[in-house]
N, C-alpha and C. Protein backbone atom coordinates (compact mmCIF):
# COMPACT_ATOMS: atom_id res chain seq x y z
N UNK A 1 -9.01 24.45 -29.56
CA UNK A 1 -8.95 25.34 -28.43
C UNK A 1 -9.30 24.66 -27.12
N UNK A 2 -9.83 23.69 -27.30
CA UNK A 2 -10.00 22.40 -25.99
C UNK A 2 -9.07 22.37 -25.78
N UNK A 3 -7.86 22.19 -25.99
CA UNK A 3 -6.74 21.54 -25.78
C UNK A 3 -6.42 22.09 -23.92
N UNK A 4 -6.10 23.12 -24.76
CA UNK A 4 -5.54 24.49 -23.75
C UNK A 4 -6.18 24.34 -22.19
N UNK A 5 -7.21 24.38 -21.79
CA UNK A 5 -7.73 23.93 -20.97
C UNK A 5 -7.43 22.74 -20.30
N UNK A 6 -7.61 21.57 -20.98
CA UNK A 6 -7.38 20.19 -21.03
C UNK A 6 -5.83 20.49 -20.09
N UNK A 7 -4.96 21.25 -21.02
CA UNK A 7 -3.34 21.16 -20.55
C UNK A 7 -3.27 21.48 -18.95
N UNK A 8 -3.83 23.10 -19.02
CA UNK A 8 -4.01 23.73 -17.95
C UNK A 8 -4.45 23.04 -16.42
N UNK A 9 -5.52 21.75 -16.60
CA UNK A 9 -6.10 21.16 -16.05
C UNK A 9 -4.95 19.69 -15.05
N UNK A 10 -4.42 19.50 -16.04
CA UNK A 10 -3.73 18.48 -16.30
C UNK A 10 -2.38 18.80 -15.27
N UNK A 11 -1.59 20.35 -15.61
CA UNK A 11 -0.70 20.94 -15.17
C UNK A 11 -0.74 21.46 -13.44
N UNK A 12 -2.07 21.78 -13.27
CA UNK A 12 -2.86 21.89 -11.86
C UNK A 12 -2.59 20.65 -10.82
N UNK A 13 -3.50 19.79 -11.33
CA UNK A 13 -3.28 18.48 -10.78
C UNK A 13 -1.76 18.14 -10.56
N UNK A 14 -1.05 18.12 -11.36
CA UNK A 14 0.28 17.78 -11.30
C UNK A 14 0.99 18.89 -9.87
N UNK A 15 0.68 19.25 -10.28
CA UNK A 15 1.32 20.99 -9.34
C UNK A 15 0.76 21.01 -7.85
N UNK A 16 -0.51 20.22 -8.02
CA UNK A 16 -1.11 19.85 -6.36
C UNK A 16 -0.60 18.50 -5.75
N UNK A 17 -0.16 17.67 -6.81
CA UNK A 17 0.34 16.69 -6.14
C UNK A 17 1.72 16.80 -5.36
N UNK A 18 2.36 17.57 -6.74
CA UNK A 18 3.86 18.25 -6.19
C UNK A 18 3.90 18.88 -5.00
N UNK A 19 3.05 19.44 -4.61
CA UNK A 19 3.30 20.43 -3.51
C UNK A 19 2.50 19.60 -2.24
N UNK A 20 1.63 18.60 -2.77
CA UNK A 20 0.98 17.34 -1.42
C UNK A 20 2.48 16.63 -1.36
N UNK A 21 3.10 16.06 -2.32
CA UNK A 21 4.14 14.99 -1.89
C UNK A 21 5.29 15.78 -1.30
N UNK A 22 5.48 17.01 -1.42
CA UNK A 22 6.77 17.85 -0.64
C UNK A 22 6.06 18.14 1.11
N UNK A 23 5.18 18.47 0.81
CA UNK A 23 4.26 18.37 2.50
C UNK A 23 4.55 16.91 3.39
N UNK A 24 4.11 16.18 2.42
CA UNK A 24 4.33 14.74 3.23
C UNK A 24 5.54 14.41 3.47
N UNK A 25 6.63 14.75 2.82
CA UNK A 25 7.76 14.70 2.65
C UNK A 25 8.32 15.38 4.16
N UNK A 26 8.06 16.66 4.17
CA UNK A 26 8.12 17.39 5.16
C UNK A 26 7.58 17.03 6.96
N UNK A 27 6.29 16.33 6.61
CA UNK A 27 5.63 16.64 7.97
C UNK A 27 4.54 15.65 8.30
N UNK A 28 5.02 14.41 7.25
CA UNK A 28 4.51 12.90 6.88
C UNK A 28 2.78 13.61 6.51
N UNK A 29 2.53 12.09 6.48
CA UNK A 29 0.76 12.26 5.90
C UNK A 29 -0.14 12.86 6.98
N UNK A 30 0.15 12.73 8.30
CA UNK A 30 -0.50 13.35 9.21
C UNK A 30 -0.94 14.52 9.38
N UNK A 31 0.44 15.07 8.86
CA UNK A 31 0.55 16.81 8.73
C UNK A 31 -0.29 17.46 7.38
N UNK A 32 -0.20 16.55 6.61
CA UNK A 32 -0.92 17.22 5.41
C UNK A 32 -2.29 17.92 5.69
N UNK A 33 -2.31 19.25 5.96
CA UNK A 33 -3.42 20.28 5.35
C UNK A 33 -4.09 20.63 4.39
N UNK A 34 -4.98 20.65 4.34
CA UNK A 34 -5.43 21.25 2.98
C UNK A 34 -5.22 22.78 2.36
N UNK A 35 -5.33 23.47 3.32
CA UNK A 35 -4.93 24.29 3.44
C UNK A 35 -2.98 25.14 3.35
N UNK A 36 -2.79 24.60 3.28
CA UNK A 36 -0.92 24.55 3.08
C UNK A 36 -0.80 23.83 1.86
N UNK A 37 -1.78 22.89 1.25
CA UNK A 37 -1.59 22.56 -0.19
C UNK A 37 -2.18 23.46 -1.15
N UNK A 38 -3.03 24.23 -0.98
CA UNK A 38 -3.79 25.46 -1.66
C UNK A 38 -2.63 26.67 -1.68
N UNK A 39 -2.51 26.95 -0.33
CA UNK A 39 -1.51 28.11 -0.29
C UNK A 39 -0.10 28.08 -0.86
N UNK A 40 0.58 26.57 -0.72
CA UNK A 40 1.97 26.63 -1.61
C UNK A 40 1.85 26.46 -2.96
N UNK A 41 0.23 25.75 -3.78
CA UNK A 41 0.14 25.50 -4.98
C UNK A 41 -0.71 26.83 -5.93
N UNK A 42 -0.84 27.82 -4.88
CA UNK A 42 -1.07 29.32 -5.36
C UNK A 42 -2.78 28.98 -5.70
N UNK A 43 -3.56 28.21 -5.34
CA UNK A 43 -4.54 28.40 -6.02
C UNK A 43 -5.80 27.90 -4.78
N UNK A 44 -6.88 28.27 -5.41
CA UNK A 44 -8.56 28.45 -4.24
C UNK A 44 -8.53 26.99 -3.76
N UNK A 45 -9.37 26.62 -2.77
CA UNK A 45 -9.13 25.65 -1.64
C UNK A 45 -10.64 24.46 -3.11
N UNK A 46 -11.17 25.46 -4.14
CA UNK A 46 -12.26 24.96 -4.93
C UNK A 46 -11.81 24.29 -6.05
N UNK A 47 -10.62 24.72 -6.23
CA UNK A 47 -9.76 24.18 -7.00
C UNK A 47 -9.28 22.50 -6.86
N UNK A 48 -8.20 23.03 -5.65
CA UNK A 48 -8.12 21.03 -5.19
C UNK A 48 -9.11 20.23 -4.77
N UNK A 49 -10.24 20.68 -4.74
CA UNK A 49 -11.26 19.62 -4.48
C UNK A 49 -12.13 19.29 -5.68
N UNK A 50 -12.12 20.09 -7.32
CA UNK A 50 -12.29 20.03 -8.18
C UNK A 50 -11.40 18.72 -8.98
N UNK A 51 -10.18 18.85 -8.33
CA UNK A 51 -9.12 17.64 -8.48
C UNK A 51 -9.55 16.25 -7.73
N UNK A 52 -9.79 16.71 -7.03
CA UNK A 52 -9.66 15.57 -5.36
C UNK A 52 -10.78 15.49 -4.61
N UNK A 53 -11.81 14.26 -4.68
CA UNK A 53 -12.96 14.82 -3.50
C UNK A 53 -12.88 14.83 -1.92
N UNK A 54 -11.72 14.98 -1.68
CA UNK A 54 -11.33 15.87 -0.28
C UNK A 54 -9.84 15.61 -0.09
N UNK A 55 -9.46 15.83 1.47
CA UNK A 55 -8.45 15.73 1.71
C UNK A 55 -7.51 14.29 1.47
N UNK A 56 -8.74 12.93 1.50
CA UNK A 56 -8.33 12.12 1.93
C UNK A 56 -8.08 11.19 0.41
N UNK A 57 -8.61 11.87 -0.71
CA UNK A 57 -8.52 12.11 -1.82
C UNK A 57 -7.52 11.95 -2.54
N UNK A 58 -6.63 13.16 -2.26
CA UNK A 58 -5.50 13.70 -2.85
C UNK A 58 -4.82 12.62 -1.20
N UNK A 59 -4.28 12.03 -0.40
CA UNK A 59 -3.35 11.32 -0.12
C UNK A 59 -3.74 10.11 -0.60
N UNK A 60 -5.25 9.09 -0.86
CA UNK A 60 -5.16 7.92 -1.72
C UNK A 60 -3.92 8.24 -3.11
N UNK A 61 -4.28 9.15 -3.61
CA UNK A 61 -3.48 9.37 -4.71
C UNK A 61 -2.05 9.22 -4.49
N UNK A 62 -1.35 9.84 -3.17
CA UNK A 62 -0.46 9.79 -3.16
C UNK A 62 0.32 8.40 -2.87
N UNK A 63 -0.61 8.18 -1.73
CA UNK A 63 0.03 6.43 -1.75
C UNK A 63 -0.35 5.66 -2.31
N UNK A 64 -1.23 5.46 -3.09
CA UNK A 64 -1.75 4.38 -3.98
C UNK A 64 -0.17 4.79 -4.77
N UNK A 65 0.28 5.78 -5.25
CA UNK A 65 1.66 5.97 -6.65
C UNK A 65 2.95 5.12 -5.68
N UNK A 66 2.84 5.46 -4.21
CA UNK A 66 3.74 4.50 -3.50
C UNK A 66 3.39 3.10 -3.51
N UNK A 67 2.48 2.91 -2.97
CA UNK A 67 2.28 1.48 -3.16
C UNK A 67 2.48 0.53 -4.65
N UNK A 68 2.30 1.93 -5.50
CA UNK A 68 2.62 0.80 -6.95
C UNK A 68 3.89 0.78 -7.20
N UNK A 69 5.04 1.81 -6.68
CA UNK A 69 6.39 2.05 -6.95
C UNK A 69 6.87 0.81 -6.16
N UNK A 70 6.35 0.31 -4.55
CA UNK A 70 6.79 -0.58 -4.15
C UNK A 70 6.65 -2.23 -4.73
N UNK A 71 5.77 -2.13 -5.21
CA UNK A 71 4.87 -3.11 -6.02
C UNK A 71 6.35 -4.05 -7.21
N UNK A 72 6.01 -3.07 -7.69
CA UNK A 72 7.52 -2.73 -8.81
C UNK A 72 8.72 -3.08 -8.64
N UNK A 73 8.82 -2.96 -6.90
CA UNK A 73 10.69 -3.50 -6.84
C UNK A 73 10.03 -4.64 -6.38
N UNK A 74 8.82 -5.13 -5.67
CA UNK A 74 8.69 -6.36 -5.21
C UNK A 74 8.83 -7.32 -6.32
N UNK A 75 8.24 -6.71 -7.26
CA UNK A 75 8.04 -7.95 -8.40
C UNK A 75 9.30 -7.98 -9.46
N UNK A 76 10.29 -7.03 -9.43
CA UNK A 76 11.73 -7.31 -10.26
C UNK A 76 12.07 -7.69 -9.20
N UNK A 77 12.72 -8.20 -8.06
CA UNK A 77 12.96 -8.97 -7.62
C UNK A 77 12.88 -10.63 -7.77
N UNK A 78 11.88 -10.78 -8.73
CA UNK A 78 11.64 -12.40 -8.98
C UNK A 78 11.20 -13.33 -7.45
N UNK A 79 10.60 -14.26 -8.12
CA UNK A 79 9.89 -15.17 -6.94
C UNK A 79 11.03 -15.59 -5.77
N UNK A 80 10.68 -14.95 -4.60
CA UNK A 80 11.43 -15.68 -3.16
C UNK A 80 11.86 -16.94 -3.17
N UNK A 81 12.70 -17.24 -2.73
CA UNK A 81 12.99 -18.83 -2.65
C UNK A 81 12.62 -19.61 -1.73
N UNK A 82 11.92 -19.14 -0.77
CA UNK A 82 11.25 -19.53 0.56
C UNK A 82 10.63 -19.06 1.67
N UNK A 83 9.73 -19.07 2.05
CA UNK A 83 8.68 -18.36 2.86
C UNK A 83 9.77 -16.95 3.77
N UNK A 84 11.18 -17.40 4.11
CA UNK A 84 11.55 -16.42 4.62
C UNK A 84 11.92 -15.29 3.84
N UNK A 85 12.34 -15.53 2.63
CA UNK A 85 13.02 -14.40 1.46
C UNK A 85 11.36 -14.13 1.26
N UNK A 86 10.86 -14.79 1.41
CA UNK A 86 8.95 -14.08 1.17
C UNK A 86 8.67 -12.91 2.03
N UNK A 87 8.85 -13.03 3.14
CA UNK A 87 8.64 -12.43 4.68
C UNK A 87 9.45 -11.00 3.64
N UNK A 88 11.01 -10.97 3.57
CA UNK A 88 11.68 -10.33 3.17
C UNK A 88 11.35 -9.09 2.27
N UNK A 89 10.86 -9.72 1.22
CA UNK A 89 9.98 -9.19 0.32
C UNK A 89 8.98 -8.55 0.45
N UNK A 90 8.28 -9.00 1.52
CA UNK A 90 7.05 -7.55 2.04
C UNK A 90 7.69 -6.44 2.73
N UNK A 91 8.73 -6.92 3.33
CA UNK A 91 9.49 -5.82 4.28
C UNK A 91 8.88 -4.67 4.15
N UNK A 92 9.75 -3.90 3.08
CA UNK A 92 9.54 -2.60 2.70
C UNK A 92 7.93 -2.11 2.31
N UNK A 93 6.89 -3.03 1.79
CA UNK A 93 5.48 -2.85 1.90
C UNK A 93 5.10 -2.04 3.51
N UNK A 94 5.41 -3.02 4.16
CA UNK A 94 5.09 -3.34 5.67
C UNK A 94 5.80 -2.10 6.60
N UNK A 95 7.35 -1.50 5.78
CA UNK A 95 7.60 -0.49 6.76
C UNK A 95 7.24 0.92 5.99
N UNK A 96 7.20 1.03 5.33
CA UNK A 96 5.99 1.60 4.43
C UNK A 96 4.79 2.44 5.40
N UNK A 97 3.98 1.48 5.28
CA UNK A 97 2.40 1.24 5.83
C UNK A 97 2.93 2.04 7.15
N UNK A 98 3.73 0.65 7.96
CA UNK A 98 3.67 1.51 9.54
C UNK A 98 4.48 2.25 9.87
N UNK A 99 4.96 3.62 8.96
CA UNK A 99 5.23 4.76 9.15
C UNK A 99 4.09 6.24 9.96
N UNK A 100 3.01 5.84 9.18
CA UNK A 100 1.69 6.63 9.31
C UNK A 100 0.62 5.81 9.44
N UNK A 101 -0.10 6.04 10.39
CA UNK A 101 -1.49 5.17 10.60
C UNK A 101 -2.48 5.72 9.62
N UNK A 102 -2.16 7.32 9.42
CA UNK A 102 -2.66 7.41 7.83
C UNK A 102 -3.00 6.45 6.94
N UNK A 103 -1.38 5.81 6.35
CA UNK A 103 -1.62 4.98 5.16
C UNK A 103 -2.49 4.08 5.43
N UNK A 104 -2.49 3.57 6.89
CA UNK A 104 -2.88 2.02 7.08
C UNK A 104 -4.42 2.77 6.73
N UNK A 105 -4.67 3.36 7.66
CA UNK A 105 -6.72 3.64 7.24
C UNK A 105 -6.94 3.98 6.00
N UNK A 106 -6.27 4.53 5.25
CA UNK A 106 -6.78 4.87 3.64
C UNK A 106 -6.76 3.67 2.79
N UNK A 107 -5.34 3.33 3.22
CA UNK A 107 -5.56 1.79 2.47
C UNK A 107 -6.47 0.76 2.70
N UNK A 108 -6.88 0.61 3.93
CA UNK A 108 -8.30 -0.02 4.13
C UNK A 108 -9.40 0.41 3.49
N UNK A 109 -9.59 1.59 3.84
CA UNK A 109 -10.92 1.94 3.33
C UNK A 109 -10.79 2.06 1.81
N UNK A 110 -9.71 2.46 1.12
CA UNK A 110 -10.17 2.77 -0.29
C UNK A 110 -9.52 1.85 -1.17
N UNK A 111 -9.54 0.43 -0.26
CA UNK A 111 -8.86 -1.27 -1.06
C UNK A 111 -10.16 -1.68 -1.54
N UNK A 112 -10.95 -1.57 -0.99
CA UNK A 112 -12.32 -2.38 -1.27
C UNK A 112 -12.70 -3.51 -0.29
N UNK A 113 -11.19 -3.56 0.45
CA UNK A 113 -11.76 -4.91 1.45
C UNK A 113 -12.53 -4.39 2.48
N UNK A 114 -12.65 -3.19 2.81
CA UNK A 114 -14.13 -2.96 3.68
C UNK A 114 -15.09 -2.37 3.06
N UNK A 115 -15.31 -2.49 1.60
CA UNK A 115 -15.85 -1.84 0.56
C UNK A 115 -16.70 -0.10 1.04
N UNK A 116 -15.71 0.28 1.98
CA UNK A 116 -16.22 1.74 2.20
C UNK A 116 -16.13 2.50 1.06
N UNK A 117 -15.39 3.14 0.58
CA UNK A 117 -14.89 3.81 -0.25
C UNK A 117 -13.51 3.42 -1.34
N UNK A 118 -13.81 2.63 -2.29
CA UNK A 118 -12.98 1.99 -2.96
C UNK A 118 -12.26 2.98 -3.95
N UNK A 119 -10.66 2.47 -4.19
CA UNK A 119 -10.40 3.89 -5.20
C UNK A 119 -9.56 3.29 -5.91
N UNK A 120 -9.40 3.73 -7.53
CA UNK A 120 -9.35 2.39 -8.59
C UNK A 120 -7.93 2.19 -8.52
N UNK A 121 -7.04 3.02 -8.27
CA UNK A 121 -5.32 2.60 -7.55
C UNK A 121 -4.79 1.85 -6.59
N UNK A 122 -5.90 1.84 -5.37
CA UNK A 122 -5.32 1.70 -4.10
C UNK A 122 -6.14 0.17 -4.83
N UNK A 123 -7.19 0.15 -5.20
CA UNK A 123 -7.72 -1.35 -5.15
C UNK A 123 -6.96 -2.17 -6.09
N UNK A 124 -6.83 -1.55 -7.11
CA UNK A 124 -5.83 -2.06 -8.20
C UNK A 124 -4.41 -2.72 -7.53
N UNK A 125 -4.28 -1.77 -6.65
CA UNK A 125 -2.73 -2.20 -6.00
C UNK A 125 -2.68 -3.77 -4.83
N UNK A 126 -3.83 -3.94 -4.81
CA UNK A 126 -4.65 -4.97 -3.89
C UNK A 126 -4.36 -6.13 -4.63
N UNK A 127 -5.30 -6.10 -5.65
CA UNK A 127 -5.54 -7.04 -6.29
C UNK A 127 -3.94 -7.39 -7.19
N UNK A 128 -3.39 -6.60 -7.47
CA UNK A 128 -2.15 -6.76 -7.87
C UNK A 128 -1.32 -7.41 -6.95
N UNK A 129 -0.92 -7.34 -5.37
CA UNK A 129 -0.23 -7.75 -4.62
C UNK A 129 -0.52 -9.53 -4.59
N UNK A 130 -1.74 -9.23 -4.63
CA UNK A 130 -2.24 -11.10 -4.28
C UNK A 130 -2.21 -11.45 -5.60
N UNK A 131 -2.51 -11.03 -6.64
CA UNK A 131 -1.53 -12.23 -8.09
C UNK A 131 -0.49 -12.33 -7.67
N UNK A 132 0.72 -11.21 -7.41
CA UNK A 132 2.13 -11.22 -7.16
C UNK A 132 2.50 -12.29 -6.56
N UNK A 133 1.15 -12.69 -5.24
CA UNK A 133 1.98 -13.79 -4.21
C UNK A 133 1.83 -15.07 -4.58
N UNK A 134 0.51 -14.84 -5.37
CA UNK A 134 -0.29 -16.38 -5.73
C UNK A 134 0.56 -16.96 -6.68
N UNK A 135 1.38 -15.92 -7.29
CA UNK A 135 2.64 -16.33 -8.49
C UNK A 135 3.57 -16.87 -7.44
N UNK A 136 4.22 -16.64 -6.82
CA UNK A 136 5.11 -17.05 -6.36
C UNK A 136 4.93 -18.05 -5.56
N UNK A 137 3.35 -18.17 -4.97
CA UNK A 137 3.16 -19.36 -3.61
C UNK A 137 3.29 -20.71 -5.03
N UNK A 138 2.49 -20.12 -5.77
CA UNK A 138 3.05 -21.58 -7.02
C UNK A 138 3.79 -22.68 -7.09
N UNK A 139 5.13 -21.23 -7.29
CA UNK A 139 6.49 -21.87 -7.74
C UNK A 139 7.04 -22.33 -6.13
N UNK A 140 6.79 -21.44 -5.04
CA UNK A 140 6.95 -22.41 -4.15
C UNK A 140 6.24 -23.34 -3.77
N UNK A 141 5.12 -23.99 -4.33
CA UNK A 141 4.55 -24.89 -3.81
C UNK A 141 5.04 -26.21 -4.77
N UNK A 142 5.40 -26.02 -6.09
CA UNK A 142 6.27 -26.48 -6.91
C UNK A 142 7.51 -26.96 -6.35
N UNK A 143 7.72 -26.48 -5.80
CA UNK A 143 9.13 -26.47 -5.26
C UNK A 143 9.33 -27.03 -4.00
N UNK A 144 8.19 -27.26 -2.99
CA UNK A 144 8.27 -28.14 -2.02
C UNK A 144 8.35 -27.45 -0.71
N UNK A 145 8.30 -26.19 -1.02
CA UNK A 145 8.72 -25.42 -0.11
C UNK A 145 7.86 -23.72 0.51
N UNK A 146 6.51 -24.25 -0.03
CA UNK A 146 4.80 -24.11 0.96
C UNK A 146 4.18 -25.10 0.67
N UNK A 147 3.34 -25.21 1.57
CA UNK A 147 2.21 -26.17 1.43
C UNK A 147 1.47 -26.75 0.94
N UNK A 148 1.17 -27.58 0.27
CA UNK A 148 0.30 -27.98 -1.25
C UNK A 148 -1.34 -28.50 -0.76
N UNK A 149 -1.99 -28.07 -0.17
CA UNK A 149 -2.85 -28.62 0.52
C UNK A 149 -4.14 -27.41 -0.02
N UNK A 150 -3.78 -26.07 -0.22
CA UNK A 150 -4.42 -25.41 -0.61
C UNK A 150 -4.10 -24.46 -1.60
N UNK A 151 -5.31 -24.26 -2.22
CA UNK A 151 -4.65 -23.09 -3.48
C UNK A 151 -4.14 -22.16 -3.05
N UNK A 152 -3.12 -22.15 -4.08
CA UNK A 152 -2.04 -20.19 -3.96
C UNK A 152 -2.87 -19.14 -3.67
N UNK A 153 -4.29 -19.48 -4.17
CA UNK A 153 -4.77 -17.99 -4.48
C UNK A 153 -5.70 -17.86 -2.93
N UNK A 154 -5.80 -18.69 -2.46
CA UNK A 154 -6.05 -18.70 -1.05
C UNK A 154 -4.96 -18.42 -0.22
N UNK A 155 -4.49 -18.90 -0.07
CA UNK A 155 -2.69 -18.72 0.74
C UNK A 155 -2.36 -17.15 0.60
N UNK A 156 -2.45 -16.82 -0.34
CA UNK A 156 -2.09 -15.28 -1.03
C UNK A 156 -3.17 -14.32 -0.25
N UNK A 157 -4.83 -14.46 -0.45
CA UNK A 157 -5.23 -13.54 0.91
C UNK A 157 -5.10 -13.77 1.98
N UNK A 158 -4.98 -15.20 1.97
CA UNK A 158 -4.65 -15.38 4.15
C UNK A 158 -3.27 -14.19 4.39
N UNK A 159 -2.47 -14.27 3.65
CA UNK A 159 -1.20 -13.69 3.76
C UNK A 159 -1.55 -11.73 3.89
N UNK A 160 -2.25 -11.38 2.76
CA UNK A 160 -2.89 -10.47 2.76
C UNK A 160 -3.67 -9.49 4.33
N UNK A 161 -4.65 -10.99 4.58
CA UNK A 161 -4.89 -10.65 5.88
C UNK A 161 -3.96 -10.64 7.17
N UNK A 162 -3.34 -11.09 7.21
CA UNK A 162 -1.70 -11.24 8.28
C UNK A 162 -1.59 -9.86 7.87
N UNK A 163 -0.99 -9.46 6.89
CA UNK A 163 -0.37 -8.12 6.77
C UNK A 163 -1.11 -6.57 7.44
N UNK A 164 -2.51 -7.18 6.95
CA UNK A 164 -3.31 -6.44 7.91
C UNK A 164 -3.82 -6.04 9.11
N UNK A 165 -3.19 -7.64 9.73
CA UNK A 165 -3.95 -7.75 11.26
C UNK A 165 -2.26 -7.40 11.70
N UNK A 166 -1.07 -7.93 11.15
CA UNK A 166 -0.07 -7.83 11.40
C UNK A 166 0.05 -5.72 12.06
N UNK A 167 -0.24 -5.05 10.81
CA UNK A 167 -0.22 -3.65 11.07
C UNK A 167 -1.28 -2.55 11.77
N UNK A 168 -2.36 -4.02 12.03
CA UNK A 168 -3.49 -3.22 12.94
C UNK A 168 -3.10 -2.91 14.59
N UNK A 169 -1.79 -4.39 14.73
CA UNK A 169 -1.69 -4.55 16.18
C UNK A 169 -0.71 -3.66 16.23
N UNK A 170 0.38 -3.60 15.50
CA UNK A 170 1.69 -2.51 15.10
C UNK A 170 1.22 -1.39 15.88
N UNK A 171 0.10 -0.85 15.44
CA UNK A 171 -0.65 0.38 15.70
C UNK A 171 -1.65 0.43 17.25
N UNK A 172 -1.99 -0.28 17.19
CA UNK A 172 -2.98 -0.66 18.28
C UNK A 172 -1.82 -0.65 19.65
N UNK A 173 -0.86 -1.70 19.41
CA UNK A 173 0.27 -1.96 20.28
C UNK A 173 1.84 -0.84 20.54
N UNK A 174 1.57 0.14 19.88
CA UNK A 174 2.56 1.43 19.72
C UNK A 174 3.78 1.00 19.60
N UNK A 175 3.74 -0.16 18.55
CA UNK A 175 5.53 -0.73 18.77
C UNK A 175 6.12 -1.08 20.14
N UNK A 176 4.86 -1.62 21.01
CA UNK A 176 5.66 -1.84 22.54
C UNK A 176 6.68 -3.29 22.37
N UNK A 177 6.83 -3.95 20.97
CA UNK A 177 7.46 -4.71 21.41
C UNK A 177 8.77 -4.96 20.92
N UNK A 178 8.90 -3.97 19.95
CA UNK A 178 10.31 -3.21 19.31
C UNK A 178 10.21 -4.17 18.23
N UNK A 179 10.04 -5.37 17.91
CA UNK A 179 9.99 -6.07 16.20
C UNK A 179 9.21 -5.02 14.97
N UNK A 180 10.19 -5.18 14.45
CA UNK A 180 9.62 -4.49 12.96
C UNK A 180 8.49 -5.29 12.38
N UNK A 181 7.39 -4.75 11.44
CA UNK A 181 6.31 -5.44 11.09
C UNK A 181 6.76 -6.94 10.50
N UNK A 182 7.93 -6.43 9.51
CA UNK A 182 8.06 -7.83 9.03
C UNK A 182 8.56 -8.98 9.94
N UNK A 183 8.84 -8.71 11.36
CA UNK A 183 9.78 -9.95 12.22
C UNK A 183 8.20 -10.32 12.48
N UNK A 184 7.32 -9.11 13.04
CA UNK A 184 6.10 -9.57 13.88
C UNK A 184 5.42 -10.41 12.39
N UNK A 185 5.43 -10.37 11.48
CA UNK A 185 4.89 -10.91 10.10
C UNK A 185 5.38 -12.49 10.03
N UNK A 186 6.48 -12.69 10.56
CA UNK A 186 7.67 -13.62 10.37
C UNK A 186 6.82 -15.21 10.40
N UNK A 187 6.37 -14.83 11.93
CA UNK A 187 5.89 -16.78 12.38
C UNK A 187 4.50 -16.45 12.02
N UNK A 188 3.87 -16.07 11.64
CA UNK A 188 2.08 -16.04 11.02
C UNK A 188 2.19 -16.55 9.48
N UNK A 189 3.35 -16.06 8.90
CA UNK A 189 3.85 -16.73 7.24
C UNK A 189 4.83 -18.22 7.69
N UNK A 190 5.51 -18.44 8.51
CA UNK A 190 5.80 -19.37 8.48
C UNK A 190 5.06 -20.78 8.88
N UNK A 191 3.87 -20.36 9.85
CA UNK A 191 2.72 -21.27 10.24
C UNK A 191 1.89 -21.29 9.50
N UNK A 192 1.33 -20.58 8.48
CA UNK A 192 0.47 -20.71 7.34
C UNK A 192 0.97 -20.98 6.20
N UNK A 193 2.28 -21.33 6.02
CA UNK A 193 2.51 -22.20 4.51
C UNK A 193 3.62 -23.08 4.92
N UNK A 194 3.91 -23.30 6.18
CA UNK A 194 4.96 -24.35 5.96
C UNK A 194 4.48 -25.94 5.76
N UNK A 195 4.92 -26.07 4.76
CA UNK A 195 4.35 -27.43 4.16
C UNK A 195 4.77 -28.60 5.51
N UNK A 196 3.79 -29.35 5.60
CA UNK A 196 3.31 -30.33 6.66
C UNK A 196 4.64 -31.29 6.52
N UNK A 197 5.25 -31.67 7.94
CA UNK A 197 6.26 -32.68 7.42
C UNK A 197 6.73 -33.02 8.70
């Protein structure tokens, strides 16, 4: 007779996410209410926070499931062939992110890299991105074509951090300079791994 509950529980959650990801869908992450997710998911405001410990809660959830969906085409894609098909490859990470200044602050805070509030998806999705690159700075460093002077797995957070400072200025700078994150991404990856020559 546990079960039943268990299901019920299970079916809720699902049903609040559904009706958070049609909101965002609607009126991006900015717009998301808490209130408009209670009222379209028929149920007490005690409820989604029984799910979610707040608002900011239930959108980690939501983009942490984006960030791993993107994750996913980054990595069937197979290793870049060169720092620019690299650049390439974050693209969609990067236009992603600077859709909503939302994502960018949640993803900070609940990556662990400002160890505010860490959340086991969004950090998971962290630590996943930088194996992803450190795999590939490898085979390009194998290949002659990054830098061999320092480890991948270094190269891989410097890169990490670019992406960050890359989408802090994005934001900071209101797109005054019309390059998409990944062009503004472009010469910070090409000056930090182009092998010395």
């Amino acid at each position: 007779m546990t079960r039943a509950p268990q299901k019920r529980r299970l079916e809720t959650r699902a049903r609040l996410l559904e009706v958070a990801a049609a909101i965002v869908q609607e009126q991006g992450y900015s717009g998301l209410r808490v209130e408009d997710v209670v009222a379209r998911a028929c149920v007490a405001k005690g409820t989604l926070f029984s799910h979610f410990k707040d608002k900011d809660g239930l959108l980690a959830v939501l983009i942490g499931e984006e960030v791993t969906r993107l994750l996913d085409g980054m990595e069937a894609g197979g290793t870049p062939s060169d720092v620019a098909a690299l650049t390439a490859r974050l693209a969609p990470h990067l236009d992603y992110v600077a859709q909503d200044r939302v994502i960018f602050d949640l993803l900070l805070r609940y990556s662990g890299t400002t160890a505010a509030e860490p959340d086991e998806v969004v950090a998971a999705s962290f630590i996943r991105q930088v194996t992803l690159l450190t795999g590939w700075l490898q085979t390009l460093q194998a290949a002659g074509k990054a830098r061999q002077d320092q480890p991948p797995e270094l190269l891989a957070e410097g890169i990490q951090g670019f992406l960050n400072h890359v989408l802090g200025v994005w934001f900071c700078a209101e797109h005054a300079n019309d390059a998409s994150p990944a062009q503004a991404l472009a010469p910070y990856l090409q000056a930090w791994l182009q092998p010395p020559g």
